[in-house]
Protein backbone atom coordinates (compact mmCIF):
# COMPACT_ATOMS: atom_id res chain seq x y z
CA UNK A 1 33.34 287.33 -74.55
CA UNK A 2 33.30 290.43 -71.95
CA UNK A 3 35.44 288.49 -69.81
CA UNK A 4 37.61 288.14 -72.05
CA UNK A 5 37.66 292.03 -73.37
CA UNK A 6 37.74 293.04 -69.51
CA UNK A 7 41.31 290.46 -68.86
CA UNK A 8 42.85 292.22 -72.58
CA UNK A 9 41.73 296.05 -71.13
CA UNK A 10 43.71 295.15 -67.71
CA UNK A 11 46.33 293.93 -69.30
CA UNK A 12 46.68 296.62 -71.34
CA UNK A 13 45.77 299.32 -69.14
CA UNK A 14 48.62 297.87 -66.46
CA UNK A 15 51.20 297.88 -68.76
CA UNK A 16 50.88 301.56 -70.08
CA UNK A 17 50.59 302.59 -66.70
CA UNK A 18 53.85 300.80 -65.94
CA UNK A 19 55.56 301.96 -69.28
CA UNK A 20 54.75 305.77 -67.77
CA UNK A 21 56.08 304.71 -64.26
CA UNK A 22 59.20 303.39 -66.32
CA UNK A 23 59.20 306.46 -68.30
CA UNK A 24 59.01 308.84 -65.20
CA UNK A 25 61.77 307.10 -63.16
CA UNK A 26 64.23 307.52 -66.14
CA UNK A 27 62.96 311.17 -66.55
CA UNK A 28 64.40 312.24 -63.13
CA UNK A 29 67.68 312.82 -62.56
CA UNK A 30 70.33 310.45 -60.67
CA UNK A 31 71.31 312.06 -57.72
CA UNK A 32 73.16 309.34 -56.09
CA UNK A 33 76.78 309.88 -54.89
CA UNK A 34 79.66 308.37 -52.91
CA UNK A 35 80.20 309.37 -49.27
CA UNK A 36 83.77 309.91 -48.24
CA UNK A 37 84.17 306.64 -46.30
CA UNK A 38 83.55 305.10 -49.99
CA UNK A 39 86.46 307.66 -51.46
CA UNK A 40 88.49 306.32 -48.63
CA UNK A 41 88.19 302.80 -49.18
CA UNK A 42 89.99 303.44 -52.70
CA UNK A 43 92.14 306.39 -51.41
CA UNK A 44 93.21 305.32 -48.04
CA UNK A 45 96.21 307.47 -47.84
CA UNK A 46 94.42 310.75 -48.83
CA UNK A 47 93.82 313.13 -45.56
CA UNK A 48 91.38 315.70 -47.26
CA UNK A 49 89.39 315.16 -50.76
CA UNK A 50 88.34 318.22 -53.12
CA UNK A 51 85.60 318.17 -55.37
CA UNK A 52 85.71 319.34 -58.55
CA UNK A 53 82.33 319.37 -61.11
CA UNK A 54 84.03 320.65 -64.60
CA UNK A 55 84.57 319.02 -66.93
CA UNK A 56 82.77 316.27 -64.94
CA UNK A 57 82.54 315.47 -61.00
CA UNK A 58 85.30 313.91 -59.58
CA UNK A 59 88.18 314.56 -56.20
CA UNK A 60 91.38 315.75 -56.00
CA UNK A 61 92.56 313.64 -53.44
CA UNK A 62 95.80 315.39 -50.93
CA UNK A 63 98.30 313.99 -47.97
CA UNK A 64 99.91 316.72 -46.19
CA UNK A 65 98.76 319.66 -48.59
CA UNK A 66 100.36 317.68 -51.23
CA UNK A 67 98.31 316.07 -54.52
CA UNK A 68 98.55 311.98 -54.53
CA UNK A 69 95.94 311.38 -56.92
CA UNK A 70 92.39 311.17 -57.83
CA UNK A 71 88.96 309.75 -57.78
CA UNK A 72 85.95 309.57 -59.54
CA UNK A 73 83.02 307.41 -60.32
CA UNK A 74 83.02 305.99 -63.94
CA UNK A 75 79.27 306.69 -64.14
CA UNK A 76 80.39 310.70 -63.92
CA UNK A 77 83.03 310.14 -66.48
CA UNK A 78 81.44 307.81 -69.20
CA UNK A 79 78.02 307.93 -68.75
CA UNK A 80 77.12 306.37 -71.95
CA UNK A 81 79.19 303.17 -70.97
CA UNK A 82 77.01 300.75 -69.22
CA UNK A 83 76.46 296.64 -68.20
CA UNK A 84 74.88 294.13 -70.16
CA UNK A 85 71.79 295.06 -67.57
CA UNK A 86 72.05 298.32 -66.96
CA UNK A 87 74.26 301.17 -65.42
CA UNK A 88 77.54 299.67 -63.72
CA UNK A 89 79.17 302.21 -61.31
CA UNK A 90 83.14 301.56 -60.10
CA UNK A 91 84.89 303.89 -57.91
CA UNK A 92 88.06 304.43 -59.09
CA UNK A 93 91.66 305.78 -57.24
CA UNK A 94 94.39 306.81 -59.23
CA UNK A 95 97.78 308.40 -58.68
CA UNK A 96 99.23 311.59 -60.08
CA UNK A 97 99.61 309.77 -63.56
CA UNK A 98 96.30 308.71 -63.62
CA UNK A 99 97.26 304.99 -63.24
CA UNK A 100 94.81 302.78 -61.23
CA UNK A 101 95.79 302.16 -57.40
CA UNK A 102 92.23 301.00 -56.38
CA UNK A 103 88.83 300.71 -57.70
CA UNK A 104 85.66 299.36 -56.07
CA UNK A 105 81.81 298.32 -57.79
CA UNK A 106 79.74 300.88 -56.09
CA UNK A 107 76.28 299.61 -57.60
CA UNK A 108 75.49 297.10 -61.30
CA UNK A 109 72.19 295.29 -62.51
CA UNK A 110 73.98 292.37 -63.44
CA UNK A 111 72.52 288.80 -62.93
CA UNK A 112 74.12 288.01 -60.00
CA UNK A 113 74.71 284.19 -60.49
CA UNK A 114 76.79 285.88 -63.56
CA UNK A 115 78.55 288.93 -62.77
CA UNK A 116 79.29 287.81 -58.89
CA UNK A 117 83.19 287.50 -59.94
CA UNK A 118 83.31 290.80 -61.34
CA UNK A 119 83.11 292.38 -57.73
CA UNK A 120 85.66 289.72 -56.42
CA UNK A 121 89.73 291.29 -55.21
CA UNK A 122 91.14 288.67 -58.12
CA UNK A 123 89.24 290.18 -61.28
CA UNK A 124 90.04 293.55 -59.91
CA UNK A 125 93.18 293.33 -59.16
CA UNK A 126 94.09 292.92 -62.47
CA UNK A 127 93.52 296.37 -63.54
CA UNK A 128 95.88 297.84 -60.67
CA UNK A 129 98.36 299.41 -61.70
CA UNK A 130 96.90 300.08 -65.93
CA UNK A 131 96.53 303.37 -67.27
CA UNK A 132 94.59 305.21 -70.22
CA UNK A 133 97.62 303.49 -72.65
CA UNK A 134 96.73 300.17 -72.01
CA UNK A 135 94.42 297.95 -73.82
CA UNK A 136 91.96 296.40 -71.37
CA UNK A 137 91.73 293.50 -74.00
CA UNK A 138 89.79 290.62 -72.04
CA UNK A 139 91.26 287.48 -72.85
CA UNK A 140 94.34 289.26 -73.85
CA UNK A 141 95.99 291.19 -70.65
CA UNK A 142 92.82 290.62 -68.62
CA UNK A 143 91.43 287.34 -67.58
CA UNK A 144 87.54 287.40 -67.75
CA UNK A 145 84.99 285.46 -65.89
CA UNK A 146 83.89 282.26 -66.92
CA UNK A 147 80.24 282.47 -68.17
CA UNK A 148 80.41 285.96 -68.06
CA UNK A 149 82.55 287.36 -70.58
CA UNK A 150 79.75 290.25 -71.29
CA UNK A 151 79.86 291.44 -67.80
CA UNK A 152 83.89 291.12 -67.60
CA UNK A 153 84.23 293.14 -71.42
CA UNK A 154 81.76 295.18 -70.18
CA UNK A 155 84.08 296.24 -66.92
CA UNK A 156 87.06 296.31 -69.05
CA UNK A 157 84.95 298.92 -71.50
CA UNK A 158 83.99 301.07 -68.89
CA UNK A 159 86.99 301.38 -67.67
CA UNK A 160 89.02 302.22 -69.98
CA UNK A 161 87.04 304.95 -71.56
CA UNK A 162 87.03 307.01 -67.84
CA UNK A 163 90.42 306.36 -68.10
CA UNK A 164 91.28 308.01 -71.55
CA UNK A 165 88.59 310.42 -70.69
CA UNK A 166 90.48 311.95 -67.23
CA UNK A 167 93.61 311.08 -69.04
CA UNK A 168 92.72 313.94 -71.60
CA UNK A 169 91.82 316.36 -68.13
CA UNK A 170 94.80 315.39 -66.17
CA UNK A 171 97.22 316.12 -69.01
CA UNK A 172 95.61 319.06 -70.02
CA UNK A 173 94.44 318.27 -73.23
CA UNK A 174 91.15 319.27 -74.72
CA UNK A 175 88.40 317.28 -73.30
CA UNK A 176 86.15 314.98 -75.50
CA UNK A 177 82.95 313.06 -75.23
CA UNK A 178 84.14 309.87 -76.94
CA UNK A 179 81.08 307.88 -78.27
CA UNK A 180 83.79 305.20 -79.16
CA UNK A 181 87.18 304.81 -77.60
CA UNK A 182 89.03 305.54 -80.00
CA UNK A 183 92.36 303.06 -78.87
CA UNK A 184 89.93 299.87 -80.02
CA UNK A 185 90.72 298.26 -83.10
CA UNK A 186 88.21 296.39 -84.61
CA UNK A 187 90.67 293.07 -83.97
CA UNK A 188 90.05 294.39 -80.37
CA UNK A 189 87.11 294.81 -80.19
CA UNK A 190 86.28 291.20 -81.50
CA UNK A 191 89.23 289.51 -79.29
CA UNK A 192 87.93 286.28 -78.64
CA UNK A 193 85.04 287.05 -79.92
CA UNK A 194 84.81 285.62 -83.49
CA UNK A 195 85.90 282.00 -82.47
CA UNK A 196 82.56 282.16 -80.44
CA UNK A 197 80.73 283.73 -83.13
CA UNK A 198 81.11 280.82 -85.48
CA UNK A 199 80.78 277.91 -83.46
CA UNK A 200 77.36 279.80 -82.94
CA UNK A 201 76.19 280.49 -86.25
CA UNK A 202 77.27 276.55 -87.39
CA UNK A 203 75.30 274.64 -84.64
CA UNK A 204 71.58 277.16 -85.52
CA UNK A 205 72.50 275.87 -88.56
CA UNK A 206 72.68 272.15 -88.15
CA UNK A 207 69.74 272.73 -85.62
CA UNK A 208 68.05 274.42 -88.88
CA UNK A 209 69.20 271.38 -90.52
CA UNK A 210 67.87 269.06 -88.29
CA UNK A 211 64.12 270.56 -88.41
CA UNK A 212 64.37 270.94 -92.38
CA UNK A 213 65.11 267.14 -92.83
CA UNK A 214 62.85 266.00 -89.72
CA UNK A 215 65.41 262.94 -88.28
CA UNK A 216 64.77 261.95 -84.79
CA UNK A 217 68.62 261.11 -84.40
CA UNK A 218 70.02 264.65 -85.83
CA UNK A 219 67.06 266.49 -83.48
CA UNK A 220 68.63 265.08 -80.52
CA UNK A 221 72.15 265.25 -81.83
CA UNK A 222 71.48 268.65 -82.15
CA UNK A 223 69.72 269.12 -78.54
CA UNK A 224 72.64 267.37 -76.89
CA UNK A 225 75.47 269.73 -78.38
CA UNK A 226 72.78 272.52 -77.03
CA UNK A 227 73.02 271.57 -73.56
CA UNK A 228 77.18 271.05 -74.04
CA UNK A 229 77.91 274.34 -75.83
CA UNK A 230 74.81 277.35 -75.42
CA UNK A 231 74.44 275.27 -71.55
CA UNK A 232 77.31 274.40 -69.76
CA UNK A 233 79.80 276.38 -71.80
CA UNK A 234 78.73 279.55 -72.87
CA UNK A 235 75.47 279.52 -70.44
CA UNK A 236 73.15 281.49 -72.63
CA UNK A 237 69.24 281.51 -72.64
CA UNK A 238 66.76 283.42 -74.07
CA UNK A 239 65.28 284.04 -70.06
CA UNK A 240 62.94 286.93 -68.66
CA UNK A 241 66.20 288.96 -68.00
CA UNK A 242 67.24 289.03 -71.59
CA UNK A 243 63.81 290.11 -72.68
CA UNK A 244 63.63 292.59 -69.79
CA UNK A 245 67.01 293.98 -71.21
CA UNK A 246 65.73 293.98 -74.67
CA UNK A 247 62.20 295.61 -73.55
CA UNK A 248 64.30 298.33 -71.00
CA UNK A 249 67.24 298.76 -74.46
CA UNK A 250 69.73 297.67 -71.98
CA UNK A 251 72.07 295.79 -74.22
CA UNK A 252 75.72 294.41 -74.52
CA UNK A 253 78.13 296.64 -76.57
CA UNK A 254 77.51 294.72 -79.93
CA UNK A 255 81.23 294.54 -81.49
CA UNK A 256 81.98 292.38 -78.56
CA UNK A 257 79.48 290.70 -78.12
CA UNK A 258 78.15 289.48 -81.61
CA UNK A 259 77.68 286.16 -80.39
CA UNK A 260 74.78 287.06 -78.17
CA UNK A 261 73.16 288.63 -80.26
CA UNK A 262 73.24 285.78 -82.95
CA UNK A 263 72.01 283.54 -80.44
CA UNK A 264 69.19 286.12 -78.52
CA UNK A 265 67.77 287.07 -81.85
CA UNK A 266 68.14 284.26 -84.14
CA UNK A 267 66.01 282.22 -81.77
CA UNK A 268 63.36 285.00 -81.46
CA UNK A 269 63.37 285.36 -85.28
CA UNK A 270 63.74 281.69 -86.43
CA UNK A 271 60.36 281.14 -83.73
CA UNK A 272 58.48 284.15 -85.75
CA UNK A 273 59.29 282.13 -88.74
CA UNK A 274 58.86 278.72 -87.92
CA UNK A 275 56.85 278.27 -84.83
CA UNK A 276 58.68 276.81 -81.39
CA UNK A 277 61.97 276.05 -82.95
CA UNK A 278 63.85 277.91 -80.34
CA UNK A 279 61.81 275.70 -77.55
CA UNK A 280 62.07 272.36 -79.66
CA UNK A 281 65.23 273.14 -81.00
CA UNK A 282 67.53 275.84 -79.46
CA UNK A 283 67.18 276.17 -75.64
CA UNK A 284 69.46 274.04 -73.58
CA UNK A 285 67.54 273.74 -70.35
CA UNK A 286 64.74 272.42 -72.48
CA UNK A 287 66.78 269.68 -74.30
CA UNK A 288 67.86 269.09 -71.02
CA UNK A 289 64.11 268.27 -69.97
CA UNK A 290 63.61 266.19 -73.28
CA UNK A 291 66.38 263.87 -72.26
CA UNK A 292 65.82 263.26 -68.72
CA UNK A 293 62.16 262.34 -69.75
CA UNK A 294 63.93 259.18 -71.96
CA UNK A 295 65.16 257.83 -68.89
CA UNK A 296 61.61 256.50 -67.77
CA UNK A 297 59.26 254.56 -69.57
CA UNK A 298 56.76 255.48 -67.42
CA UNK A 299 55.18 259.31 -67.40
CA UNK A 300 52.37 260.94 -65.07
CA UNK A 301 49.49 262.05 -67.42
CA UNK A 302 46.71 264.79 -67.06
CA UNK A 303 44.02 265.42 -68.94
CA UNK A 304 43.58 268.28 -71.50
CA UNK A 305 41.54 270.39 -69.05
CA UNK A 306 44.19 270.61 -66.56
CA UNK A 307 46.77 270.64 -68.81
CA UNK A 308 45.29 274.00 -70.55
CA UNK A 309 44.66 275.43 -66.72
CA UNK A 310 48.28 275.07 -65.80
CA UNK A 311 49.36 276.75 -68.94
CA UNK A 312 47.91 279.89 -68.46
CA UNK A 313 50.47 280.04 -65.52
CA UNK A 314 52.96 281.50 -68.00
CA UNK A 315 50.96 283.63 -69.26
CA UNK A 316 50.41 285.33 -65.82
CA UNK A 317 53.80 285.09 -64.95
CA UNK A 318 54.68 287.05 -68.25
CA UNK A 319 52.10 289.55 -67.34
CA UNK A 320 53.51 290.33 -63.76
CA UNK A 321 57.31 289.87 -64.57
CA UNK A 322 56.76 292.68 -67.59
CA UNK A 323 55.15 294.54 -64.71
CA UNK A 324 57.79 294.51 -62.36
CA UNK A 325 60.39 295.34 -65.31
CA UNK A 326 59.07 298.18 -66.10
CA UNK A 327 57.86 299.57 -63.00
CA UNK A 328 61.72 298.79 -60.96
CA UNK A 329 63.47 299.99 -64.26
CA UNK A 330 65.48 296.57 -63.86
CA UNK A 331 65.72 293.38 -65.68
CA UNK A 332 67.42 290.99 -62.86
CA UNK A 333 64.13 291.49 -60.74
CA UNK A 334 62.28 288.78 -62.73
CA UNK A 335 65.43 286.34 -62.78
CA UNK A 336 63.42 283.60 -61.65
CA UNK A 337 63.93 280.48 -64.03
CA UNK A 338 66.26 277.51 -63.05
CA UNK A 339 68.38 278.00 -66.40
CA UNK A 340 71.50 279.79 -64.70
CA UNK A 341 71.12 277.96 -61.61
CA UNK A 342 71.73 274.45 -63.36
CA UNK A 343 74.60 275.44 -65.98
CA UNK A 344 76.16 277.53 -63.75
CA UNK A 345 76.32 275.79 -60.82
CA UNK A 346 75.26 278.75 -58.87
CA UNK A 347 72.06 279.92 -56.91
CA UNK A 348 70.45 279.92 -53.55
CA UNK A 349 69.00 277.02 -51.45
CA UNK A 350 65.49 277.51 -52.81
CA UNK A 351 66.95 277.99 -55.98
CA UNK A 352 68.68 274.40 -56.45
CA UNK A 353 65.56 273.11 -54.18
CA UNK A 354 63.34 274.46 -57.79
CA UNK A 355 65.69 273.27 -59.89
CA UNK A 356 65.83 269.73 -58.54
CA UNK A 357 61.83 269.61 -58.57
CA UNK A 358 62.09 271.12 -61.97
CA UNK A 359 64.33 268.02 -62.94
CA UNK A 360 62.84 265.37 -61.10
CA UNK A 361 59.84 265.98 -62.01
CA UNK A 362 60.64 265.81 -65.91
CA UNK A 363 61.75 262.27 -65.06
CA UNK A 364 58.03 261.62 -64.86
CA UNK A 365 56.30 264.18 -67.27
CA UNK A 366 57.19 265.97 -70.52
CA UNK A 367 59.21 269.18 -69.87
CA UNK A 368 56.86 270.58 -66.85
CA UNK A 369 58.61 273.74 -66.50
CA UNK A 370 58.29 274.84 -70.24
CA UNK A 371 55.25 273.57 -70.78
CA UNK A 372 53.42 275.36 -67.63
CA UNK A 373 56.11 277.46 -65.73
CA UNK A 374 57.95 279.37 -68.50
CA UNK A 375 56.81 283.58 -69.10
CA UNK A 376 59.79 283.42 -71.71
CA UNK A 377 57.98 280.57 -73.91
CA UNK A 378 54.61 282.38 -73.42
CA UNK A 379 56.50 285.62 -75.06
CA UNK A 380 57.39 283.25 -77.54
CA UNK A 381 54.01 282.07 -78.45
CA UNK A 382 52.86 285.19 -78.85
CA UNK A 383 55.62 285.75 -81.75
């Protein structure tokens, strides 16, 4: 009984401490900036750059005496626009007009094996040349990145309101802190987004379905068009990063993005109200696990004892991942599960070297990685 009362007070005691850490490190102001080899890699015909700080910080950027343009950083300009994880910093060049010549991501918190196209010269290029009258619609005029249509609205967004922002400075107009650009339509804002919304909403329902009426072959039905759709297609998990996002309130802009959130916190709330649905039911990589586990007849065994041992791995992992959240003031840190690697088709050498043990191994034994590997189902036990 102590021993347990002594694990609970550590627990407890290490996460406040990290909650102040977290608390302190957003307390203290950003004082990172952009060095002039970075305003020349957007600017490369500009021979002297001068910095203004009112109404915000950005360069006036000359050739021979003579104004060509301008630069700024869109965290100076909308600093209320961020990433799905966090703050997500582009330099930006732009001519007299205030139309885009060159732009650059300085710094972002997105998962890499997500947002790695959204630093590549091909998405960019796309907004060369747009200015503060253009839509930014993605899927319309700009063509996201597959699997990672929050991080590509998300550059669109942030964009476009520093635009309409130094638009308003550059043509002399009153300046305004916009909390909402004001050029989105709501049909903008959910461009591509409703089609996804639905398809959503219809399969928690037939997974709903499925559990209500209890048939094996609707269960699996439903698993299958899991792995298709939430897995391979869309590629969205309820993982430590998503709970690190939720924990840090680093979230996707909700209008377009609905069908996130339907997923993220239907599962968390349909598990609070009928317990492990999202594991038995919802998560991809899981029915992924189930099904590989039917190829076999045969399955490696272990008792009870070492069964219960190996779960408390989870809970361990939940422990120090929440930690590390918290104390780094970053969700990707504790991006550690197999999910993207596998429906993405994206990771590291050791990452596809744990995702193939992952998957081998539930050839031989019932879903090993949720069942002794997995903070995010430990989180979800606790609900």
């Amino acid at each position: 009984m102590r021993r347990a009362i002594l694990f609970k007070a550590i627990v407890f005691i290490t996460l406040l401490t990290a909650l102040g850490a977290n608390i302190y490190g957003r307390s203290r102001p950003d004082t990172k900036g952009f060095s002039g080899g970075e305003l020349q890699t957007v600017m490369p015909e500009g021979e002297f750059f001068k910095k203004n700080e009112k109404p915000f910080l950005y360069h006036e950027v000359y050739k021979k005496n003579r104004l060509i343009g301008y630069c700024f950083n869109t965290r100076d300009v909308a600093p209320e626009e961020k990433g799905y994880s966090g703050p997500l910093e582009i330099l930006v060049g732009l001519d007299k007009e205030g139309n885009i010549l060159n732009l650059e991501v300085l710094r972002h918190n997105e998962t890499p094996q997500y947002a790695s196209g959204i630093t590549s010269p091909e998405f960019l290029g796309q907004f060369k040349g747009k200015g503060a009258s253009d839509r930014f619609i993605v899927g319309e005029d700009i063509d996201g990145i597959t699997q990672a249509t929050i991080s590509s609205k998300s550059v669109a967004r942030i964009l476009k309101a520093a635009l309409e922002r130094f638009d308003s400075l550059i043509s002399e107009r009153s300046f305004e802190i916009l909390r909402r650009p004001s050029w989105r339509t709501p049909q903008d804002e959910n461009s591509g987004t409703f089609p996804d919304f639905h398809i959503t909403v219809l399969i928690i329902i037939f997974l709903l379905l499925a559990f209500y009426f209890n048939f094996k072959w609707l269960r699996y039905t439903g698993l299958f068009i899991s792995i298709l759709y939430f897995g391979f297609y869309k590629a969205v998990f309820i993982s430590m990063s998503n709970l690190g996002s939720i924990l840090l309130w680093n979230l996707p802009d909700f209008r377009s993005n609905m069908s996130w959130y339907v997923f993220i916190f239907s599962g968390l709330i349909l598990t609070f109200l009928i317990s492990a649905f999202f594991c038995s039911y919802m998560c991809p990589f899981g029915a992924l696990q189930i099904f590989l586990n039917k190829i076999f007849k045969f399955n490696l065994e272990m008792s009870s004892e070492s069964a219960n041992r190996l779960r408390k791995i989870r809970w361990i992992l939940l422990w120090l991942l929440a930690l590390l959240v918290l104390v780094l003031n970053n969700s990707n840190i504790v991006n550690y599960e197999p999910f993207s690697t596998v429906f993405l088709r994206r990771g590291s050498i050791i990452a596809w070297g744990i995702a193939f043990i992952v998957l081998g191994l539930s050839l031989f034994h019932y879903r090993p990685f949720c069942r002794y590997f997995c903070a995010t189902g430990a989180f979800l036990d606790m609900l």
